[in-house]
PDB file of N, CA and C in Angstrom:
ATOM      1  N   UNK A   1       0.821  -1.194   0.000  1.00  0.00           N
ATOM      2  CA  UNK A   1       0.000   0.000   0.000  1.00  0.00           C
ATOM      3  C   UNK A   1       0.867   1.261   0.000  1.00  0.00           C
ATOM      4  N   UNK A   2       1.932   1.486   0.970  1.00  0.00           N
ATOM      5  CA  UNK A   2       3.232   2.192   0.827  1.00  0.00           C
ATOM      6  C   UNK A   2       3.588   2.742  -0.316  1.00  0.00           C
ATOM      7  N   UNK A   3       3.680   1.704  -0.803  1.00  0.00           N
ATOM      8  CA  UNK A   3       4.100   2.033  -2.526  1.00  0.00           C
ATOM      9  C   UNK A   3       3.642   2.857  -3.550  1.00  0.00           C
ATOM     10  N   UNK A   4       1.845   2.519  -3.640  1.00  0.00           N
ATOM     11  CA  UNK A   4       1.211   2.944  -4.282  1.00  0.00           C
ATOM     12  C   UNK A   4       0.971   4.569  -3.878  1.00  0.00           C
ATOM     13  N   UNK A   5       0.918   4.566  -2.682  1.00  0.00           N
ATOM     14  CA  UNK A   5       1.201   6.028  -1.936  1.00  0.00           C
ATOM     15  C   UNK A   5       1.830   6.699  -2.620  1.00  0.00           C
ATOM     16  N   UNK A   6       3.223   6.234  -2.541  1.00  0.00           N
ATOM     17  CA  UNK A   6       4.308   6.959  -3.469  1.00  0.00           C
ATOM     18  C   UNK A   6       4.210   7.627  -4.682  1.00  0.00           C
ATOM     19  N   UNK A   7       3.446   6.121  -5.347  1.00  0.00           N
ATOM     20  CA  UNK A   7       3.574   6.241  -6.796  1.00  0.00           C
ATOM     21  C   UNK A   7       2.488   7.330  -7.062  1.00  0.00           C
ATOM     22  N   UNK A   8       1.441   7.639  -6.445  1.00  0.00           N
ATOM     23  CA  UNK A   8       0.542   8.344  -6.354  1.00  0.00           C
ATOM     24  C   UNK A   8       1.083   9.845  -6.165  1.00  0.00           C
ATOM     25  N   UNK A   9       2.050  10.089  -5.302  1.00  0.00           N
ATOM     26  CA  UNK A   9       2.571  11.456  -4.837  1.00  0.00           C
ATOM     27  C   UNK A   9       3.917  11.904  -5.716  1.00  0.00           C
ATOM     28  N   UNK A  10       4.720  10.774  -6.239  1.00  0.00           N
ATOM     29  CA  UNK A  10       5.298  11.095  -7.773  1.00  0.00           C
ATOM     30  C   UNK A  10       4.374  10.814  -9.020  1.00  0.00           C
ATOM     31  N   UNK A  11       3.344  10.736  -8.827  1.00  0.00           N
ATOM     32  CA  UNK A  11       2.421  11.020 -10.308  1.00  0.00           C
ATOM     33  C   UNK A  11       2.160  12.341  -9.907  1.00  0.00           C
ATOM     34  N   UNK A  12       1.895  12.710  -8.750  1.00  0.00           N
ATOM     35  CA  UNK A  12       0.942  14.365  -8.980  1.00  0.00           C
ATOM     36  C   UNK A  12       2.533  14.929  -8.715  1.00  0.00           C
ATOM     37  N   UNK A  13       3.923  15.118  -8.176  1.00  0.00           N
ATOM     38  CA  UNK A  13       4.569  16.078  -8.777  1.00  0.00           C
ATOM     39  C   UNK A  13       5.230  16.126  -9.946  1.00  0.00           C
ATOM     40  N   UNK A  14       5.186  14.982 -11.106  1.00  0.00           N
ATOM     41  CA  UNK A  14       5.171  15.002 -12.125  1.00  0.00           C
ATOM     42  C   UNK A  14       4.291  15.584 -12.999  1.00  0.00           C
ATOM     43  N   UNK A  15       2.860  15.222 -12.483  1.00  0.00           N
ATOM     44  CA  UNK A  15       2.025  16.492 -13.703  1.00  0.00           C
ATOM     45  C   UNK A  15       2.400  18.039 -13.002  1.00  0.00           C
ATOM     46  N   UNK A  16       2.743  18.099 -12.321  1.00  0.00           N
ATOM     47  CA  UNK A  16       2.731  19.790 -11.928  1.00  0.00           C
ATOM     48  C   UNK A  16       3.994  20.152 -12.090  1.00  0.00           C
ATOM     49  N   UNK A  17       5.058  19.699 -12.659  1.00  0.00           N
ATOM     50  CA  UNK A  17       6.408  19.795 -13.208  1.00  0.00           C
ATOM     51  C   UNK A  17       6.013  19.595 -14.920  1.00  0.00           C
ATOM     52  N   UNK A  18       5.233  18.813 -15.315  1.00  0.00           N
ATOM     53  CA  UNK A  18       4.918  18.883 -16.831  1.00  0.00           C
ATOM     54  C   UNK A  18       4.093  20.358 -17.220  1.00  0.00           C
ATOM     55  N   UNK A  19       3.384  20.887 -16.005  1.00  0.00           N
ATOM     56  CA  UNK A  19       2.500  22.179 -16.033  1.00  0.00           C
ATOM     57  C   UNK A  19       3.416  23.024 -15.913  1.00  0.00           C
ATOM     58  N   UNK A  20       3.980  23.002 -14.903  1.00  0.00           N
ATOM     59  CA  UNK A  20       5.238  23.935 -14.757  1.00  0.00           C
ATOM     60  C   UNK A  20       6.049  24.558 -16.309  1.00  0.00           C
ATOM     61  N   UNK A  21       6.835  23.496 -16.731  1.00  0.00           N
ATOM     62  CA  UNK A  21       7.292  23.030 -17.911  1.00  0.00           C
ATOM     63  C   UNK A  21       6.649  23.886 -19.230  1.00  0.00           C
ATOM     64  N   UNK A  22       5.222  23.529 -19.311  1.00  0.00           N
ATOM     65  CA  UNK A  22       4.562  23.885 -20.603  1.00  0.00           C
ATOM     66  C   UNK A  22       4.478  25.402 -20.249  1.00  0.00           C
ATOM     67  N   UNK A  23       3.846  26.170 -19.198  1.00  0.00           N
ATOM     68  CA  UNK A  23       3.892  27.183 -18.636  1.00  0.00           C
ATOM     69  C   UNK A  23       5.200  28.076 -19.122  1.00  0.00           C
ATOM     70  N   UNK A  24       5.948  27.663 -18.646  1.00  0.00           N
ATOM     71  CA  UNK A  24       7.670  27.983 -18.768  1.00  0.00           C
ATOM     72  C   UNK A  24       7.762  27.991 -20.217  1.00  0.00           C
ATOM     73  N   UNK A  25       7.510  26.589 -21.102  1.00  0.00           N
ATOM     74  CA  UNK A  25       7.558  27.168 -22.111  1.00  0.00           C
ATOM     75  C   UNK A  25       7.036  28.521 -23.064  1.00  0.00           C
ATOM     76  N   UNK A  26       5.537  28.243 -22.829  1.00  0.00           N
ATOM     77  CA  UNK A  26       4.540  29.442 -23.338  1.00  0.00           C
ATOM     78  C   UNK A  26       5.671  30.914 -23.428  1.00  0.00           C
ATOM     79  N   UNK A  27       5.939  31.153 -21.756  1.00  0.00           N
ATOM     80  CA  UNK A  27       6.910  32.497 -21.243  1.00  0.00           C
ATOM     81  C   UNK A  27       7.792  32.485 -21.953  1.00  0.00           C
ATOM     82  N   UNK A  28       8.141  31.517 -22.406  1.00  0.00           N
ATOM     83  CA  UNK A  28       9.513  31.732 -23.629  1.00  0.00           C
ATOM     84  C   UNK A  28       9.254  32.202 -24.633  1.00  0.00           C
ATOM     85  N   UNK A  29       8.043  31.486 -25.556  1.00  0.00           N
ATOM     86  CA  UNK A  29       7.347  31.983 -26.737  1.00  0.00           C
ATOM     87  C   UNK A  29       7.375  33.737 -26.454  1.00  0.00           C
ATOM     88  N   UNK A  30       6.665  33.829 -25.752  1.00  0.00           N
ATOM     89  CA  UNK A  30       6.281  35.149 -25.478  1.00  0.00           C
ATOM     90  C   UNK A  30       7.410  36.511 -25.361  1.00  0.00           C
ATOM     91  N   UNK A  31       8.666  36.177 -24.959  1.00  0.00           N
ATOM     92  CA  UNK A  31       9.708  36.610 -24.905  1.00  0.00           C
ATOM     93  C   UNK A  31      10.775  36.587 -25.512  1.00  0.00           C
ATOM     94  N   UNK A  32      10.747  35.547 -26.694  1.00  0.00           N
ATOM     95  CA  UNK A  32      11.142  35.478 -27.790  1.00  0.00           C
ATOM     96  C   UNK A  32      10.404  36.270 -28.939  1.00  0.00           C
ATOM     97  N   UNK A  33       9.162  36.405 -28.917  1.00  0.00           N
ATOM     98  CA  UNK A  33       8.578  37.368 -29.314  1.00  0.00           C
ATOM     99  C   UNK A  33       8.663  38.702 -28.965  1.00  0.00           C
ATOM    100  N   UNK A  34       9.024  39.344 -28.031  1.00  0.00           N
ATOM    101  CA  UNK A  34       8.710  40.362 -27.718  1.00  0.00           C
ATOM    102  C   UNK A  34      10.438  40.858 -27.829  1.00  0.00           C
ATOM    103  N   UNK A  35      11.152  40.230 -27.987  1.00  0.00           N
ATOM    104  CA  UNK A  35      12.783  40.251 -28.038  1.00  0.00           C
ATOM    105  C   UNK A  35      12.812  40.535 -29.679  1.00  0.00           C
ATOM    106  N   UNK A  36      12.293  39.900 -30.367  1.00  0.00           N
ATOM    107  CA  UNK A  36      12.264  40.355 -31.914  1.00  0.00           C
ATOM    108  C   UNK A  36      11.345  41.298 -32.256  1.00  0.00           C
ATOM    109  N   UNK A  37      10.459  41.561 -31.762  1.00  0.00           N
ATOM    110  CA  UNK A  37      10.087  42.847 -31.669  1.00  0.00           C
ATOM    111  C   UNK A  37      10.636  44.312 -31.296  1.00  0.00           C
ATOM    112  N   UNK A  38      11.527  43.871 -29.997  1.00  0.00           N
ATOM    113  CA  UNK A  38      12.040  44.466 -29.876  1.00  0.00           C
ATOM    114  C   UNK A  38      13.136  45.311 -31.190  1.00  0.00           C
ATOM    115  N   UNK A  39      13.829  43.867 -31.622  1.00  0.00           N
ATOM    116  CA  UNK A  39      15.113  44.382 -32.105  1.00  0.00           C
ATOM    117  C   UNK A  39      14.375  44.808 -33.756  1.00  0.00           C
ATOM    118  N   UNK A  40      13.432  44.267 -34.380  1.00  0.00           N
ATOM    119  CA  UNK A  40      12.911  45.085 -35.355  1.00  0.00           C
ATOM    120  C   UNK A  40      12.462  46.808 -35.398  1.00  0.00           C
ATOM    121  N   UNK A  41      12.008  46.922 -33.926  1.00  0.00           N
ATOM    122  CA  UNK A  41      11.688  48.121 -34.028  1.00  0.00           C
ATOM    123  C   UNK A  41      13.404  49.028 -33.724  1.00  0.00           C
ATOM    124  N   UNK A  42      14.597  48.653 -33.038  1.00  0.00           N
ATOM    125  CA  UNK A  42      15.606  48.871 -32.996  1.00  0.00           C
ATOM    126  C   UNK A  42      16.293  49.344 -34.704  1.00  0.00           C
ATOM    127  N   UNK A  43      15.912  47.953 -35.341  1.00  0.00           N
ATOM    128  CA  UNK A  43      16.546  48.213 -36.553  1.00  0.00           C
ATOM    129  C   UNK A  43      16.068  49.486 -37.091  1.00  0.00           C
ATOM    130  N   UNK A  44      14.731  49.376 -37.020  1.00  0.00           N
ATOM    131  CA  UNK A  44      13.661  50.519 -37.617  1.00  0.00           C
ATOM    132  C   UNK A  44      14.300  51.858 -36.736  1.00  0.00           C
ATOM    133  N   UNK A  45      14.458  51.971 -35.672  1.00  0.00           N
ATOM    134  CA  UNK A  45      14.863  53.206 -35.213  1.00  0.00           C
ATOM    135  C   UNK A  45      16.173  53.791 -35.927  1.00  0.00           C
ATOM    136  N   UNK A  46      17.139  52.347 -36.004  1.00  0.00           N
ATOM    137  CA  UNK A  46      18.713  52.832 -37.075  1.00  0.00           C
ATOM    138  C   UNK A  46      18.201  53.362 -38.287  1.00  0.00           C
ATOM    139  N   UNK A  47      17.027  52.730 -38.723  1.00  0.00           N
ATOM    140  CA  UNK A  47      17.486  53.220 -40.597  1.00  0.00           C
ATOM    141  C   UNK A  47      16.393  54.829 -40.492  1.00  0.00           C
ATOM    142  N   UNK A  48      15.473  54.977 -39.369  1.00  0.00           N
ATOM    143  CA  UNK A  48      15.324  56.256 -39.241  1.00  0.00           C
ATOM    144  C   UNK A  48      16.028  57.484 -39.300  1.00  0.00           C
ATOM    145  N   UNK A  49      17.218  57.221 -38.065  1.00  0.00           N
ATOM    146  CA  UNK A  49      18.201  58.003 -38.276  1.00  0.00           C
ATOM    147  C   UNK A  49      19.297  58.165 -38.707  1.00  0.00           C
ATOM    148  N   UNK A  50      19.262  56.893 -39.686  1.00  0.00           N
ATOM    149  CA  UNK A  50      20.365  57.413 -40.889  1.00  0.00           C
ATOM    150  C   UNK A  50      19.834  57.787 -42.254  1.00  0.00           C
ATOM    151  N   UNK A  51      18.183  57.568 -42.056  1.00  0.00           N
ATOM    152  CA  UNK A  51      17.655  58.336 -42.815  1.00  0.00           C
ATOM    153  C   UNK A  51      17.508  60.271 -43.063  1.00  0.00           C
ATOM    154  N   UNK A  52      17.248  60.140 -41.211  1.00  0.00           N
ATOM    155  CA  UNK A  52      17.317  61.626 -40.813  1.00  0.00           C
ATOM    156  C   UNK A  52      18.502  62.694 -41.164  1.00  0.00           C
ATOM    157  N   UNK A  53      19.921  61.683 -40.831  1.00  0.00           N
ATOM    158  CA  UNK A  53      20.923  62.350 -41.308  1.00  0.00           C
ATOM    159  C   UNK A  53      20.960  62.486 -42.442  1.00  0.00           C
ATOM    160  N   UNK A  54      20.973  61.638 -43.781  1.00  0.00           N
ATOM    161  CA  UNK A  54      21.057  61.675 -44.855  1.00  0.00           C
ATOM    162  C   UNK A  54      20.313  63.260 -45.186  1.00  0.00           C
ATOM    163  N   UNK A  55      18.984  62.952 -44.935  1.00  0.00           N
ATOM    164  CA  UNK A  55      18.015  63.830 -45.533  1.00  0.00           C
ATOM    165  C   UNK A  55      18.705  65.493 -44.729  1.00  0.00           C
ATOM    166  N   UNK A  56      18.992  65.450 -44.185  1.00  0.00           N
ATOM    167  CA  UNK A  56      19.765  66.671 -43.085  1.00  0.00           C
ATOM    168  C   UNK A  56      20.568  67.636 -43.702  1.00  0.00           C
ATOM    169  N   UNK A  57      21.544  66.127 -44.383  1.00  0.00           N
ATOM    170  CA  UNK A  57      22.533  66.395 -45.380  1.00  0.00           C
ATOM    171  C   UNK A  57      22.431  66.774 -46.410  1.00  0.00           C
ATOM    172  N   UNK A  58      21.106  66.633 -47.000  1.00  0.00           N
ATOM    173  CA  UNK A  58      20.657  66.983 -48.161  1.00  0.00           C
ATOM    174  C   UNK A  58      19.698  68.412 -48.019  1.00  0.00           C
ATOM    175  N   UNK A  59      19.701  68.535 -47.352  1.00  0.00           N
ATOM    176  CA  UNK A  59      19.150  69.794 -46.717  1.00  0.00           C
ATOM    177  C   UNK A  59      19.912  71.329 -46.932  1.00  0.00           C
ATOM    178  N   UNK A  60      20.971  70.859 -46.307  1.00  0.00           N
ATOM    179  CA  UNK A  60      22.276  71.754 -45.922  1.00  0.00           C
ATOM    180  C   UNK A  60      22.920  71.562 -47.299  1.00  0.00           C
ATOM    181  N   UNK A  61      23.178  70.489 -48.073  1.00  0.00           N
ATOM    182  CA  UNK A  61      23.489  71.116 -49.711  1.00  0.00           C
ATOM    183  C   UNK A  61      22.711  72.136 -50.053  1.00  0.00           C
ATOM    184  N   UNK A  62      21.275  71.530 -50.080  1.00  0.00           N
ATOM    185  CA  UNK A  62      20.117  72.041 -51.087  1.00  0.00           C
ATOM    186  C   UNK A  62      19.934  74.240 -50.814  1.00  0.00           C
ATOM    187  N   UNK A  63      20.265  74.041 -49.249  1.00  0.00           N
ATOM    188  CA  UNK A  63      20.521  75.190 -49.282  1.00  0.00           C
ATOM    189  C   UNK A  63      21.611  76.455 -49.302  1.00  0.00           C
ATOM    190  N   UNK A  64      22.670  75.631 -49.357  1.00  0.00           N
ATOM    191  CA  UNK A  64      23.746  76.199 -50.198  1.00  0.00           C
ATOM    192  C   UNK A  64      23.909  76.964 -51.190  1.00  0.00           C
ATOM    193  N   UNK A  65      23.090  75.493 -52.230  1.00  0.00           N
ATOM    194  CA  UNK A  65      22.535  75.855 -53.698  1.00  0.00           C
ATOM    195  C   UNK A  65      22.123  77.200 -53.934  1.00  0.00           C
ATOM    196  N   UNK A  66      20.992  77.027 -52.915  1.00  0.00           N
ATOM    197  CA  UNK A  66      20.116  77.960 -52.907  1.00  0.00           C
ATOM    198  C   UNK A  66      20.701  79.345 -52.681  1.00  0.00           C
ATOM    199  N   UNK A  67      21.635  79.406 -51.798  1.00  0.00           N
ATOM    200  CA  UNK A  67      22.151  80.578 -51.440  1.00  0.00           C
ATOM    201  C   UNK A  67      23.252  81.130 -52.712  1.00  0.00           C
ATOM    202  N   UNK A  68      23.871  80.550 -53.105  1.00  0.00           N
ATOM    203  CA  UNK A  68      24.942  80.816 -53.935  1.00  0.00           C
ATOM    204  C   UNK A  68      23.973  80.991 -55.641  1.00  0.00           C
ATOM    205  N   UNK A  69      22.722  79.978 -56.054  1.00  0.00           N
ATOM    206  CA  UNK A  69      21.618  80.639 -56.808  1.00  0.00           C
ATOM    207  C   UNK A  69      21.545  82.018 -56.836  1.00  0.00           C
ATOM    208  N   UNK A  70      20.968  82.510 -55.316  1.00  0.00           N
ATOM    209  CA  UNK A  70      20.332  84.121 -55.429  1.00  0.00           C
ATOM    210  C   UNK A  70      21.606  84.918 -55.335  1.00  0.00           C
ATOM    211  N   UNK A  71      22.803  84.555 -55.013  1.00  0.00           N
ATOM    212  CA  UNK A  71      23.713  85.596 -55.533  1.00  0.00           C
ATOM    213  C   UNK A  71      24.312  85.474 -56.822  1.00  0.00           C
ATOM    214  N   UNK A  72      24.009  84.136 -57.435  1.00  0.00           N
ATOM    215  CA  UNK A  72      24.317  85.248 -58.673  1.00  0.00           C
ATOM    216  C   UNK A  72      23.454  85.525 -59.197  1.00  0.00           C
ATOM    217  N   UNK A  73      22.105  85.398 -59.285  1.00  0.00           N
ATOM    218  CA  UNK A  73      21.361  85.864 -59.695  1.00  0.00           C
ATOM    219  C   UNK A  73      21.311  87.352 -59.290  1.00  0.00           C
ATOM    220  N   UNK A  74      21.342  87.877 -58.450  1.00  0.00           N
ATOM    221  CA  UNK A  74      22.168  89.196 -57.854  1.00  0.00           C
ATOM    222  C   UNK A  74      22.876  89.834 -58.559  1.00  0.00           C
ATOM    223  N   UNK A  75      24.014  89.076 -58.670  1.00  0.00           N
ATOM    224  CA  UNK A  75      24.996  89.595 -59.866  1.00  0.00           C
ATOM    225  C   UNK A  75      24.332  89.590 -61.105  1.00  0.00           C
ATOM    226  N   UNK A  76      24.150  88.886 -61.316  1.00  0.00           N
ATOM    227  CA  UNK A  76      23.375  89.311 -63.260  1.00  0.00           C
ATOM    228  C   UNK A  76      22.598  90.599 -62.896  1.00  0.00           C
ATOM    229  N   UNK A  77      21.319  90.517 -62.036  1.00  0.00           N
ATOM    230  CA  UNK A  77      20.570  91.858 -62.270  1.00  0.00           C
ATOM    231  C   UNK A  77      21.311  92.884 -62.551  1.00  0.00           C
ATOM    232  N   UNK A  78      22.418  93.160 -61.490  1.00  0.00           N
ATOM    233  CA  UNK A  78      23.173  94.528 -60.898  1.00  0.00           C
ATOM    234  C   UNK A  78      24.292  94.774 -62.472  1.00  0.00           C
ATOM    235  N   UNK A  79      24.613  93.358 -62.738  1.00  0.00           N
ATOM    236  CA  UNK A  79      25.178  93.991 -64.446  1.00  0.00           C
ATOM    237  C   UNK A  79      24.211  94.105 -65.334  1.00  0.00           C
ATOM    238  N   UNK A  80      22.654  93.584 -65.745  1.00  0.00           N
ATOM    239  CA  UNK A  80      21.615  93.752 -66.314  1.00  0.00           C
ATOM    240  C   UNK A  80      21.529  95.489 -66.371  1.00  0.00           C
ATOM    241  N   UNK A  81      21.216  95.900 -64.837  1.00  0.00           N
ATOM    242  CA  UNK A  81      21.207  97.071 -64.903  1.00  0.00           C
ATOM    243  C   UNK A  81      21.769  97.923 -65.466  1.00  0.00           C
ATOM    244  N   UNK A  82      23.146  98.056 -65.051  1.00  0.00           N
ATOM    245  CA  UNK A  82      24.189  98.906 -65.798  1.00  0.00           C
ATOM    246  C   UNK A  82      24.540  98.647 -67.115  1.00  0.00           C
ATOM    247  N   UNK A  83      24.066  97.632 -67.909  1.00  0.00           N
ATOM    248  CA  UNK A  83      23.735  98.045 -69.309  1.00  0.00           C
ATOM    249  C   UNK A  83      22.707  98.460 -69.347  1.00  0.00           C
ATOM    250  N   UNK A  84      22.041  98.282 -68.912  1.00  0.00           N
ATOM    251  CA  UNK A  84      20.570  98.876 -68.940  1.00  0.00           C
ATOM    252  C   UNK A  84      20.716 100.722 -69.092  1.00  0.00           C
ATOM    253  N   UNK A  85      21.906 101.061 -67.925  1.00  0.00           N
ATOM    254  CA  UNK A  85      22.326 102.232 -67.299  1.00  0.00           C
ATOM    255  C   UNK A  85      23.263 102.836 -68.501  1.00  0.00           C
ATOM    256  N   UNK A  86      23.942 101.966 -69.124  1.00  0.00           N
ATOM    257  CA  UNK A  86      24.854 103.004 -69.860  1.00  0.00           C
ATOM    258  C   UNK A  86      24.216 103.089 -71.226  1.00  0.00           C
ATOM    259  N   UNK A  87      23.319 102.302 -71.819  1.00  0.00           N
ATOM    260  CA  UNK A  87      22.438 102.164 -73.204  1.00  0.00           C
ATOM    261  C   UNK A  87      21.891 103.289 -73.605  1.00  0.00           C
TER     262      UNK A  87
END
């Protein structure tokens, strides 16, 4: 009778170590998930801001351009004029 006792009290902490177990697993799923989530949105944050810089960079040309554009355009008027002036 002893025995069966036993076998009875290692059957029930075996299912609650198999519960344990599946449990434990699930938490893994879940954190393996949330770990690649993580690092996707990571990646996504890098190519943001080497997007940001890029575009930054292109910014600070574009207005360069722009600046060195209206002077000579500057210059042409101001000689436009003075033929204009001596004609």
């Amino acid at each position: 009778m002893e025995v069966f006792k036993q076998h009875c009290q290692i059957a029930e902490e075996y299912h609650e170590v198999k519960k344990e177990i599946a449990l434990l697993e699930e938490r893994k799923k879940e954190l393996i998930a949330r770990l690649e989530q993580a690092e996707e949105e990571s990646m996504d944050a890098a190519q943001l801001a080497k997007e940001y810089a890029e575009l930054t960079e292109e910014n600070r040309t574009l207005k360069l351009a722009q600046t060195q554009c209206a002077e000579q355009l500057e210059k042409l008027r101001i000689q436009y004029q003075k033929r204009q002036g001596s004609s």
